[in-house]
C-alpha atoms as a PDB file:
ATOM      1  CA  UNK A   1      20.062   6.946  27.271  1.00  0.00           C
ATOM      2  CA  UNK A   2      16.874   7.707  25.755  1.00  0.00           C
ATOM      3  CA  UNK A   3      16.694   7.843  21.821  1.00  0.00           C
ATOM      4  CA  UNK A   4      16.481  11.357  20.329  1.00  0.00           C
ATOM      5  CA  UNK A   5      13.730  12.321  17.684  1.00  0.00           C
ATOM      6  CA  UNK A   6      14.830  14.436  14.437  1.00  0.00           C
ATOM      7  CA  UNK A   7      13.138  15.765  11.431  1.00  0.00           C
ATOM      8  CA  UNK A   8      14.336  16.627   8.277  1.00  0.00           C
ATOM      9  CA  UNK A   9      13.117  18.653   5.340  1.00  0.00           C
ATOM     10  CA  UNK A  10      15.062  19.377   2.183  1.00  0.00           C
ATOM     11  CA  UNK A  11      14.504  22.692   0.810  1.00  0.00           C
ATOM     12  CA  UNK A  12      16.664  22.454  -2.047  1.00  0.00           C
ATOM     13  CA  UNK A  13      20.654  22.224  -2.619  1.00  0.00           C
ATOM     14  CA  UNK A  14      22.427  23.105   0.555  1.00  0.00           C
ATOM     15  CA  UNK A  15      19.492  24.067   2.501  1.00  0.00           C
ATOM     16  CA  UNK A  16      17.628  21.534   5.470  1.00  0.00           C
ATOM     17  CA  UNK A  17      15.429  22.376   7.985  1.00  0.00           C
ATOM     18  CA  UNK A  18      16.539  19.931  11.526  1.00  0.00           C
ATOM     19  CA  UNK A  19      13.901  20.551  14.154  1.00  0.00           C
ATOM     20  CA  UNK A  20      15.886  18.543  17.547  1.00  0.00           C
ATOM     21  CA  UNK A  21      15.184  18.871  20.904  1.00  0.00           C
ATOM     22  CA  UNK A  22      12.443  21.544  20.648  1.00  0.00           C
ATOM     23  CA  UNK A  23      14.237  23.730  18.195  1.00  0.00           C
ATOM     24  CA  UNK A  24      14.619  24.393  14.586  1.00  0.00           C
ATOM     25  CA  UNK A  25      17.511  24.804  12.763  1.00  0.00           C
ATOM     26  CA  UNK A  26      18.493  25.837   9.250  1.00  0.00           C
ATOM     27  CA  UNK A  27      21.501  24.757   7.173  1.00  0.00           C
ATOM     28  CA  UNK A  28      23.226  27.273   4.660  1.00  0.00           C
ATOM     29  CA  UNK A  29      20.050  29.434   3.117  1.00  0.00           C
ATOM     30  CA  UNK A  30      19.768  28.952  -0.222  1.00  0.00           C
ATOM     31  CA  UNK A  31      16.191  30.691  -1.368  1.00  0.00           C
ATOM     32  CA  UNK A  32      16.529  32.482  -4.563  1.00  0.00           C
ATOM     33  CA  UNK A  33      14.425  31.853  -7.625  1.00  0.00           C
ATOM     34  CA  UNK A  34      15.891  30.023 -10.506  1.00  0.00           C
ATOM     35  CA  UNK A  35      18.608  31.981 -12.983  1.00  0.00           C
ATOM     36  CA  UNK A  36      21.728  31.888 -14.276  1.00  0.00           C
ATOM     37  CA  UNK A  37      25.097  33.688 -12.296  1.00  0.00           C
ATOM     38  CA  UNK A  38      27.806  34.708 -14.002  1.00  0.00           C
ATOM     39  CA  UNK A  39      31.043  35.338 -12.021  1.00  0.00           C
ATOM     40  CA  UNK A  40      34.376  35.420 -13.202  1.00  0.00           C
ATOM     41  CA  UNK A  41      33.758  33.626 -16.835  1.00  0.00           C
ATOM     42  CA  UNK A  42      32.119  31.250 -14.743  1.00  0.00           C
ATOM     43  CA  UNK A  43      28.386  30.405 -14.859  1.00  0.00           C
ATOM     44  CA  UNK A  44      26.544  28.234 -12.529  1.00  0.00           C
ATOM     45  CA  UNK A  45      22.615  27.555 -13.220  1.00  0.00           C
ATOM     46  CA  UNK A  46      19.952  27.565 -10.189  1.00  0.00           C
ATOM     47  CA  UNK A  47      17.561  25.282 -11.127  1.00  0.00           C
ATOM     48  CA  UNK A  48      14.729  24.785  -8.437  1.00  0.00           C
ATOM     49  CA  UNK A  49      12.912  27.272  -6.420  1.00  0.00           C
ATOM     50  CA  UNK A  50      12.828  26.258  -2.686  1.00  0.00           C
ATOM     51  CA  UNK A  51      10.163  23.361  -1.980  1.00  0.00           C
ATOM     52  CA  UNK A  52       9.073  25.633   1.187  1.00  0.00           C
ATOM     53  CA  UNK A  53       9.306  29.525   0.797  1.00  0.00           C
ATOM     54  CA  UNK A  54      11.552  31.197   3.820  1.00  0.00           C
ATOM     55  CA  UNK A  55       8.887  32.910   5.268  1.00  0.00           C
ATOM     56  CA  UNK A  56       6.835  29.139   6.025  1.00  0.00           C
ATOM     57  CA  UNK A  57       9.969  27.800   7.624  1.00  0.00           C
ATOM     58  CA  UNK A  58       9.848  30.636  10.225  1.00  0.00           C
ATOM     59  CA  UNK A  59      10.738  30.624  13.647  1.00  0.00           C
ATOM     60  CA  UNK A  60      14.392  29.305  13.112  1.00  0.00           C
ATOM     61  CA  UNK A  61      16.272  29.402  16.090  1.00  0.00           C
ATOM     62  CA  UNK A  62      19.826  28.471  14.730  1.00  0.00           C
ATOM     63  CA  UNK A  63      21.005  28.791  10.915  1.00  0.00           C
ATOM     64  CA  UNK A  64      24.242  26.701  10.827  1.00  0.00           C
ATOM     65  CA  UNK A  65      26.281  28.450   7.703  1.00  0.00           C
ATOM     66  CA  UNK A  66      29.020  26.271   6.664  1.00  0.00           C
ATOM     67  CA  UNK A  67      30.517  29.370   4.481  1.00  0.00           C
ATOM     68  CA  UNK A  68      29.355  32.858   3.121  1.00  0.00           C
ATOM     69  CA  UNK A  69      31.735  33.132   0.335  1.00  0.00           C
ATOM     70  CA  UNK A  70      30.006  30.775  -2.306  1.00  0.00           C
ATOM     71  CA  UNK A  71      26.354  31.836  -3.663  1.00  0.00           C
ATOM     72  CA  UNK A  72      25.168  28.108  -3.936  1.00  0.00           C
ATOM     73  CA  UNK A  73      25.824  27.963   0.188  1.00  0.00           C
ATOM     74  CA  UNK A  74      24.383  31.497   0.630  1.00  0.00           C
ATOM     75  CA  UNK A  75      22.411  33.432  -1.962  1.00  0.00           C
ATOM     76  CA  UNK A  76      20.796  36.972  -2.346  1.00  0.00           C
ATOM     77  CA  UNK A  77      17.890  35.357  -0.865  1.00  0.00           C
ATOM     78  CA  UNK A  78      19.407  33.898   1.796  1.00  0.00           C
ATOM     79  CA  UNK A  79      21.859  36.352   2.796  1.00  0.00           C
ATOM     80  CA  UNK A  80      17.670  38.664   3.416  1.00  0.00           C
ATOM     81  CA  UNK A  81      16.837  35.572   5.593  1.00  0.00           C
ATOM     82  CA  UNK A  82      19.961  35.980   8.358  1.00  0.00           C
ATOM     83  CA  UNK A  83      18.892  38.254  10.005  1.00  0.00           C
ATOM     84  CA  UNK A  84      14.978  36.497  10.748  1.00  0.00           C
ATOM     85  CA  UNK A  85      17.335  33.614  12.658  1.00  0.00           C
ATOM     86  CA  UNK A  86      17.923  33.971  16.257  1.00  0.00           C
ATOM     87  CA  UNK A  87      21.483  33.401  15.992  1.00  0.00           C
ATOM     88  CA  UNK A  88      23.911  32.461  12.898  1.00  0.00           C
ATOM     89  CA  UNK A  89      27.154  29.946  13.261  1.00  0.00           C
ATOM     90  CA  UNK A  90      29.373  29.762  10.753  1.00  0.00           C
ATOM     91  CA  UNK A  91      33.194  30.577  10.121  1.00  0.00           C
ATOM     92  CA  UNK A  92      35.144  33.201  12.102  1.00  0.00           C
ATOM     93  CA  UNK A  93      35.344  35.332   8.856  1.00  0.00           C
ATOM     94  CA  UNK A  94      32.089  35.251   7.923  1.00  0.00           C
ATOM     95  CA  UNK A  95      31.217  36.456  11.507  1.00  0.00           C
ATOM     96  CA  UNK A  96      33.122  39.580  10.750  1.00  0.00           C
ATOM     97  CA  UNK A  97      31.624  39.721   7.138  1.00  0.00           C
ATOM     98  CA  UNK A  98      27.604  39.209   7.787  1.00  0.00           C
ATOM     99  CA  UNK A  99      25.260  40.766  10.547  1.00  0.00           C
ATOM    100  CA  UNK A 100      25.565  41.557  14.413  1.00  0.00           C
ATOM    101  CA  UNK A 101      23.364  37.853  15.018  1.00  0.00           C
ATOM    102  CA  UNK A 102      26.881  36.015  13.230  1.00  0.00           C
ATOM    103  CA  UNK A 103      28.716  34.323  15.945  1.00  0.00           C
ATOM    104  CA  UNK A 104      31.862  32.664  14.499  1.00  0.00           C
ATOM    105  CA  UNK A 105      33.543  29.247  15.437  1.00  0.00           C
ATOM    106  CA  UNK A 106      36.955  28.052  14.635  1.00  0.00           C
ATOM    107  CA  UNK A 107      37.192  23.988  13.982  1.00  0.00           C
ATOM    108  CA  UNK A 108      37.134  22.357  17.445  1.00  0.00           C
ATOM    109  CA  UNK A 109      35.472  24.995  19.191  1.00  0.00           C
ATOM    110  CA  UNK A 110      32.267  24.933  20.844  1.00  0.00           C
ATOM    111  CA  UNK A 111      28.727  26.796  21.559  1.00  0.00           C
ATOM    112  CA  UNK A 112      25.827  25.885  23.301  1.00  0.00           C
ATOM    113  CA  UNK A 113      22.268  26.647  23.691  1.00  0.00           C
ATOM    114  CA  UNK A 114      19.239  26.375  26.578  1.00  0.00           C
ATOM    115  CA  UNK A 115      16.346  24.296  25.249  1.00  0.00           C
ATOM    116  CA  UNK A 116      13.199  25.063  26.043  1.00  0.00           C
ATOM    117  CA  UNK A 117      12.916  21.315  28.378  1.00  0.00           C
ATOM    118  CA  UNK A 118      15.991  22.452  30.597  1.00  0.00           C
ATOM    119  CA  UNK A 119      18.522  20.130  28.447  1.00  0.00           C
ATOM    120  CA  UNK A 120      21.250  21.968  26.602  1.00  0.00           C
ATOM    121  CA  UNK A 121      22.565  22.125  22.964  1.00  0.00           C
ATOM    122  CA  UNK A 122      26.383  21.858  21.808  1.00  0.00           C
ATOM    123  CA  UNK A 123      27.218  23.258  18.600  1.00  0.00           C
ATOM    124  CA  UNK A 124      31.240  22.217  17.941  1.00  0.00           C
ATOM    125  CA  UNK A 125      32.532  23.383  14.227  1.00  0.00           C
ATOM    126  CA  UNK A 126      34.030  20.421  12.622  1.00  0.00           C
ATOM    127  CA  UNK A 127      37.124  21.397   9.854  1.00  0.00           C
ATOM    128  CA  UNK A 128      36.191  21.056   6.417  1.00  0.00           C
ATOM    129  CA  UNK A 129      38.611  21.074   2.836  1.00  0.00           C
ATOM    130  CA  UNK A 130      36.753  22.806   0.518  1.00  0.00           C
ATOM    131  CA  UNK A 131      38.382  20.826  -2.124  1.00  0.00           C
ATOM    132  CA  UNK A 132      41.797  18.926  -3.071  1.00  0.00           C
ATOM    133  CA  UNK A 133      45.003  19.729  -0.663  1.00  0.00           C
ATOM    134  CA  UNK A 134      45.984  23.527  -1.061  1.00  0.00           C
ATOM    135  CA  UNK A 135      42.515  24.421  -2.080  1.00  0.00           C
ATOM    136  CA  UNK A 136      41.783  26.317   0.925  1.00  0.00           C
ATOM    137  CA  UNK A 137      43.253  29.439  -0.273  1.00  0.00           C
ATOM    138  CA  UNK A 138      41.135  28.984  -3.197  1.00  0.00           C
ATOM    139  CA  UNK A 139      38.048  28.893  -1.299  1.00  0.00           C
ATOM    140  CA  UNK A 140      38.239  29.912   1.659  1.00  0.00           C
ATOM    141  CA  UNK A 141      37.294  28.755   5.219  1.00  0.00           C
ATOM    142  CA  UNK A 142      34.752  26.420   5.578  1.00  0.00           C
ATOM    143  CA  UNK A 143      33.004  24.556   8.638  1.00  0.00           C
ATOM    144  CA  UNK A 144      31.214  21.846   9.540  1.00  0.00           C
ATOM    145  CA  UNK A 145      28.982  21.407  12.392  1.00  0.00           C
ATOM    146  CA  UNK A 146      28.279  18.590  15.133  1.00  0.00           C
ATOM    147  CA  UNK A 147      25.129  18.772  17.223  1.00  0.00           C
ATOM    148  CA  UNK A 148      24.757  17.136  20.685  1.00  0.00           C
ATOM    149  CA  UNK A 149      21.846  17.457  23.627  1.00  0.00           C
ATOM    150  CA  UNK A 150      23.394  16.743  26.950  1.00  0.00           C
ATOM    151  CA  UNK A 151      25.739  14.481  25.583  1.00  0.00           C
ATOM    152  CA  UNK A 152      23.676  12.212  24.011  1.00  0.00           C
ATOM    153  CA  UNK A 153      24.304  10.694  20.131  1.00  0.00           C
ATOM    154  CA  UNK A 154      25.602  13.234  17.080  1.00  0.00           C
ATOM    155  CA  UNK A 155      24.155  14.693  14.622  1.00  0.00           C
ATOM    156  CA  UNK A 156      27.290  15.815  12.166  1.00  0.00           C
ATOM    157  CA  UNK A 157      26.731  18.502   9.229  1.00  0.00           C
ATOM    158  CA  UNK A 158      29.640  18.112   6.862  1.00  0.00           C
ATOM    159  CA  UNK A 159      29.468  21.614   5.445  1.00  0.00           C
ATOM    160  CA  UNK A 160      31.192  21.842   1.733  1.00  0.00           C
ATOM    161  CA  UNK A 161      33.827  19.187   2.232  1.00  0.00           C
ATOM    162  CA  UNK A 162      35.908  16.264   0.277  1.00  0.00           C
ATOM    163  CA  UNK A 163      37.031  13.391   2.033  1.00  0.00           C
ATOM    164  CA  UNK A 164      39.974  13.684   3.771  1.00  0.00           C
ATOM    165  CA  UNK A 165      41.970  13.005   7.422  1.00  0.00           C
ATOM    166  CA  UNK A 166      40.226  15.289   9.132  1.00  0.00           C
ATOM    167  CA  UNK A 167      37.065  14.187   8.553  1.00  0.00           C
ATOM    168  CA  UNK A 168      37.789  10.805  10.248  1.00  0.00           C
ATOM    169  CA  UNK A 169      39.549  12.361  12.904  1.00  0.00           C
ATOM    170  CA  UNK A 170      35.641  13.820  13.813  1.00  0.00           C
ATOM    171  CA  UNK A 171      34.281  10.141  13.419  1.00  0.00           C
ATOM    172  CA  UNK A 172      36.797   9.426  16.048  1.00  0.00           C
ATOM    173  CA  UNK A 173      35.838  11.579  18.193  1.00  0.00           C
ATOM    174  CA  UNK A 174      32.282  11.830  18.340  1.00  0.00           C
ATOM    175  CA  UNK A 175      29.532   8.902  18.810  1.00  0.00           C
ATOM    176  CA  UNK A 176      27.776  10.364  15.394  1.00  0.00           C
ATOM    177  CA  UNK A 177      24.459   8.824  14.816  1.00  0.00           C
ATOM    178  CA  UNK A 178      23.267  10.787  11.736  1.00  0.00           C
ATOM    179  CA  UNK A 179      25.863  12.267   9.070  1.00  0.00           C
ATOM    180  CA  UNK A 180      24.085  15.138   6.890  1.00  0.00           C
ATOM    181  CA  UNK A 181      26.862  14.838   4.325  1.00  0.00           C
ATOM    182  CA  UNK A 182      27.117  17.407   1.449  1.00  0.00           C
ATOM    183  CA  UNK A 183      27.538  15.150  -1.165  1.00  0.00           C
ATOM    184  CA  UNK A 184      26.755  16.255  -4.917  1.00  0.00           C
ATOM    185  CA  UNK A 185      30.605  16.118  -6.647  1.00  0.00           C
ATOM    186  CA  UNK A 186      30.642  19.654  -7.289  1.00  0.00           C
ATOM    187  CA  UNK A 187      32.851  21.129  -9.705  1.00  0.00           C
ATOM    188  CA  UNK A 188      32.455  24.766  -9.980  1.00  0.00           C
ATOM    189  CA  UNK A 189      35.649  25.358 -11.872  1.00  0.00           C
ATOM    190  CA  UNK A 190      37.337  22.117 -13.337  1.00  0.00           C
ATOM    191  CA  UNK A 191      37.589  18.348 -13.687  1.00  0.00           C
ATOM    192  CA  UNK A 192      37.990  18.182  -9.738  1.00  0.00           C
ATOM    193  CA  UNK A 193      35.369  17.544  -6.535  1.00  0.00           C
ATOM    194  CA  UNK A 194      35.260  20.404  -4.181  1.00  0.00           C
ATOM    195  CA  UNK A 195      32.328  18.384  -2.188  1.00  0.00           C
ATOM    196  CA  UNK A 196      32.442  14.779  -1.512  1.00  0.00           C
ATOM    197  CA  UNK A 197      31.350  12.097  -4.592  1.00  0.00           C
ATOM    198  CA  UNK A 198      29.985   8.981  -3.709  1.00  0.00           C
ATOM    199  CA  UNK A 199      33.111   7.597  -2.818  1.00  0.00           C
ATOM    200  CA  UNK A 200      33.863  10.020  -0.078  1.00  0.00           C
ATOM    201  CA  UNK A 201      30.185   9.272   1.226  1.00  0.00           C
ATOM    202  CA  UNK A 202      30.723   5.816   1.280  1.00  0.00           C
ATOM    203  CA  UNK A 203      33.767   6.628   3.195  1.00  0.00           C
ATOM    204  CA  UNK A 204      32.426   8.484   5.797  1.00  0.00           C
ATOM    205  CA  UNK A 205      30.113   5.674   6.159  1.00  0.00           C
ATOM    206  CA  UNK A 206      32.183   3.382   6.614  1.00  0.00           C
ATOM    207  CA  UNK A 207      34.167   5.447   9.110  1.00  0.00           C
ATOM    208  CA  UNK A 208      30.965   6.161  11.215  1.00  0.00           C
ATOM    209  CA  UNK A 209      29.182   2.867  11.464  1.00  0.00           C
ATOM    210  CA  UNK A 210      26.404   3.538  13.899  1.00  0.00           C
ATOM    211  CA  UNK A 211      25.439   6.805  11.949  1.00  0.00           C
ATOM    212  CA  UNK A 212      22.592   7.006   9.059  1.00  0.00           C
ATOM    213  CA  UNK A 213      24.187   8.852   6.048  1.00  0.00           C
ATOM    214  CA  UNK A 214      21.666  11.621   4.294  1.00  0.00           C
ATOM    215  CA  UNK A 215      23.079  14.207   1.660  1.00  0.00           C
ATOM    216  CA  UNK A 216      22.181  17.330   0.342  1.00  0.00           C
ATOM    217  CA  UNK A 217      24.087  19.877  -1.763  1.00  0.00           C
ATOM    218  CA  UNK A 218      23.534  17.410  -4.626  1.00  0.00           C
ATOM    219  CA  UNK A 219      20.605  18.933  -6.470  1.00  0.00           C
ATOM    220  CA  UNK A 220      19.200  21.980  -7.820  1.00  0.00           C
ATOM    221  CA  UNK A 221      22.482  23.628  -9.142  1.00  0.00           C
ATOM    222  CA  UNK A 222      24.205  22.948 -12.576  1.00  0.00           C
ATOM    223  CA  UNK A 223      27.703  22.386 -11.379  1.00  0.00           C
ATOM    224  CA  UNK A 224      26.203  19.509  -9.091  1.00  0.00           C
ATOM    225  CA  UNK A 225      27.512  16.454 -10.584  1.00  0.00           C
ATOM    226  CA  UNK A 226      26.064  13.727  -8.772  1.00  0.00           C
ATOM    227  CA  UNK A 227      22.402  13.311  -6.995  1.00  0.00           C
ATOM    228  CA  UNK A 228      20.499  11.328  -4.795  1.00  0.00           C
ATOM    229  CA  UNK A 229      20.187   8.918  -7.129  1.00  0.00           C
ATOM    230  CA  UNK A 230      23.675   8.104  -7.747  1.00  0.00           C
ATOM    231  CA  UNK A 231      24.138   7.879  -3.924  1.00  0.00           C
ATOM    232  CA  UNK A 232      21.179   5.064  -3.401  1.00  0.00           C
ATOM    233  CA  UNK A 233      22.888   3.538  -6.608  1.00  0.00           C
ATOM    234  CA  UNK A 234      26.177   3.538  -5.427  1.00  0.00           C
ATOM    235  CA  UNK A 235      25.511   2.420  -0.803  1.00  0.00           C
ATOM    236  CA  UNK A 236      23.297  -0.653  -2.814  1.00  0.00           C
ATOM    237  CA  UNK A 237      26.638  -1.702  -4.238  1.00  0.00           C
ATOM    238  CA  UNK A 238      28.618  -1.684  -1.363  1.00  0.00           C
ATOM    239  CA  UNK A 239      25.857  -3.466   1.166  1.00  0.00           C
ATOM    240  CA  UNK A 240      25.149   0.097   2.881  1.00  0.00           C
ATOM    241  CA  UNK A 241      21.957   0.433   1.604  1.00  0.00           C
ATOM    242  CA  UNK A 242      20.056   0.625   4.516  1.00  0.00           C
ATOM    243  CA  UNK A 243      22.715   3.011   6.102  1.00  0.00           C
ATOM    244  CA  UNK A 244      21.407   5.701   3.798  1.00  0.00           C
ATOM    245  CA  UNK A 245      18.083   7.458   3.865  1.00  0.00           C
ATOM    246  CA  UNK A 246      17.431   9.724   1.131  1.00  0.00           C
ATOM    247  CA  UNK A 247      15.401  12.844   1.520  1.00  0.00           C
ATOM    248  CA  UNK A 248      12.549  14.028  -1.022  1.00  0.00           C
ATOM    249  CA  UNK A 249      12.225  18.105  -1.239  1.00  0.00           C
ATOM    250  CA  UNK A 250       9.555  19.184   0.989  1.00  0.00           C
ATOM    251  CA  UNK A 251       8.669  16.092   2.579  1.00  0.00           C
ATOM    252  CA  UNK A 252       9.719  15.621   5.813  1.00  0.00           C
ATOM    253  CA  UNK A 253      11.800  12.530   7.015  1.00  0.00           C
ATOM    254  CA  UNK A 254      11.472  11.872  10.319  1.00  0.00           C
ATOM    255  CA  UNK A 255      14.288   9.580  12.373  1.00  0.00           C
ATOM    256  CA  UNK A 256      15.597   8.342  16.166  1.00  0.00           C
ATOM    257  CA  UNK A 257      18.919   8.292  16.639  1.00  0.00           C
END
């Protein structure tokens, strides 16, 4: 089977562009300017402006929305963006919460799209724990996202997850060949991760040997605890390094899988 060509661009936090198989796709749209929210005697700091401004990303077939209920995953911003993308996937909830182009997808369940060369796209939602056990009705329903053209090698999308069975139940059953892990430790609320730390990286790493490992979610935001940084640091210790391939902010990174 022939090898497939993908680029990547950060945009900041949460936010890649993936242009695959003709198309280009848009994780969770984050695109507000820098400030400070305040929610709840909570306060979270947006550091960065986007390295590309919405409007230059433009046409985006697919944004792939792991959750709507969080604004580091979907902001002000973003939430003006939805409705420029041909068609939204995220969570059955947010399907019913966010505009008529929202298709929702339970865990397991599948969507697919014509590409412009005749070959086809599958979209499957992958489950996602949006922190420790029981934190779900904390936080809420989240997804993650696998990407396949006519069969060929994965592309997984963890969404806002920790590391947990679930996650290597979709290493078993997918040949994944590039894990976009969301990966920064963040602690919104307390001493605990509610997306995966380095350890759950290396995890999922280990559990999906044939894949390259990026990350994003792990910069830009104040509640972010680790970065790419810690990530290079931490594969180099375990002999991964060449697993993982970081990603600079508006630079793209361009890789066969």
């Amino acid at each position: 089977m022939a090898r497939e060509q993908i680029h990547l661009t950060l945009i900041d936090g949460p936010t890649l562009l993936i242009e695959i198989g003709g198309i280009r796709l848009l994780t969770d749209p984050t695109f507000d300017q820098p400030q400070v929210y305040s929610s709840g005697g909570n306060s979270r700091e947006k550091f960065n402006a986007p390295s590309i401004p919405s409007e230059a990303l433009l046409p985006i077939q697919v944004v792939l929305l792991s959750h709507d209920q969080h604004g580091d995953n979907l902001d002000g911003a973003g939430r003006a963006f939805l409705p420029k993308a041909g068609t939204v996937i995220s969570t059955t909830g947010a399907a019913e919460r966010l505009a008529a182009n929202t298709q929702g997808l339970a865990p397991w369940s599948s969507t697919t799209l014509a590409l412009s060369d005749g070959r086809t796209l599958t979209i499957t939602a992958t489950p996602a724990r949006h922190g420790p056990a029981g934190f779900e009705r904390v936080n809420g329903e989240v997804i993650g996202f696998i990407l396949s053209i006519d069969g060929g090698p994965c592309v997984y999308i963890s969404g806002d997850t920790v590391w947990y069975s679930e996650i290597a139940e979709i290493a078993h059953r997918f040949d994944i060949r590039l894990a976009v892990l969301f990966a920064g430790a963040a602690q919104p609320k307390g001493p605990f991760n509610v997306s995966m730390n380095t350890n759950d990286a290396i995890e999922a790493a280990t559990a999906m040997p044939r894949a390259k490992i990026t990350a994003v979610h792990n910069l830009g935001w104040s509640h972010y605890k680790q970065n790419q940084a810690d990530l290079v640091t931490a594969f180099g210790a375990v002999g991964l390094a060449e697993q993982f391939q970081q990603l600079t902010p508006g630079i793209p990174l361009a890789l066969e899988i």
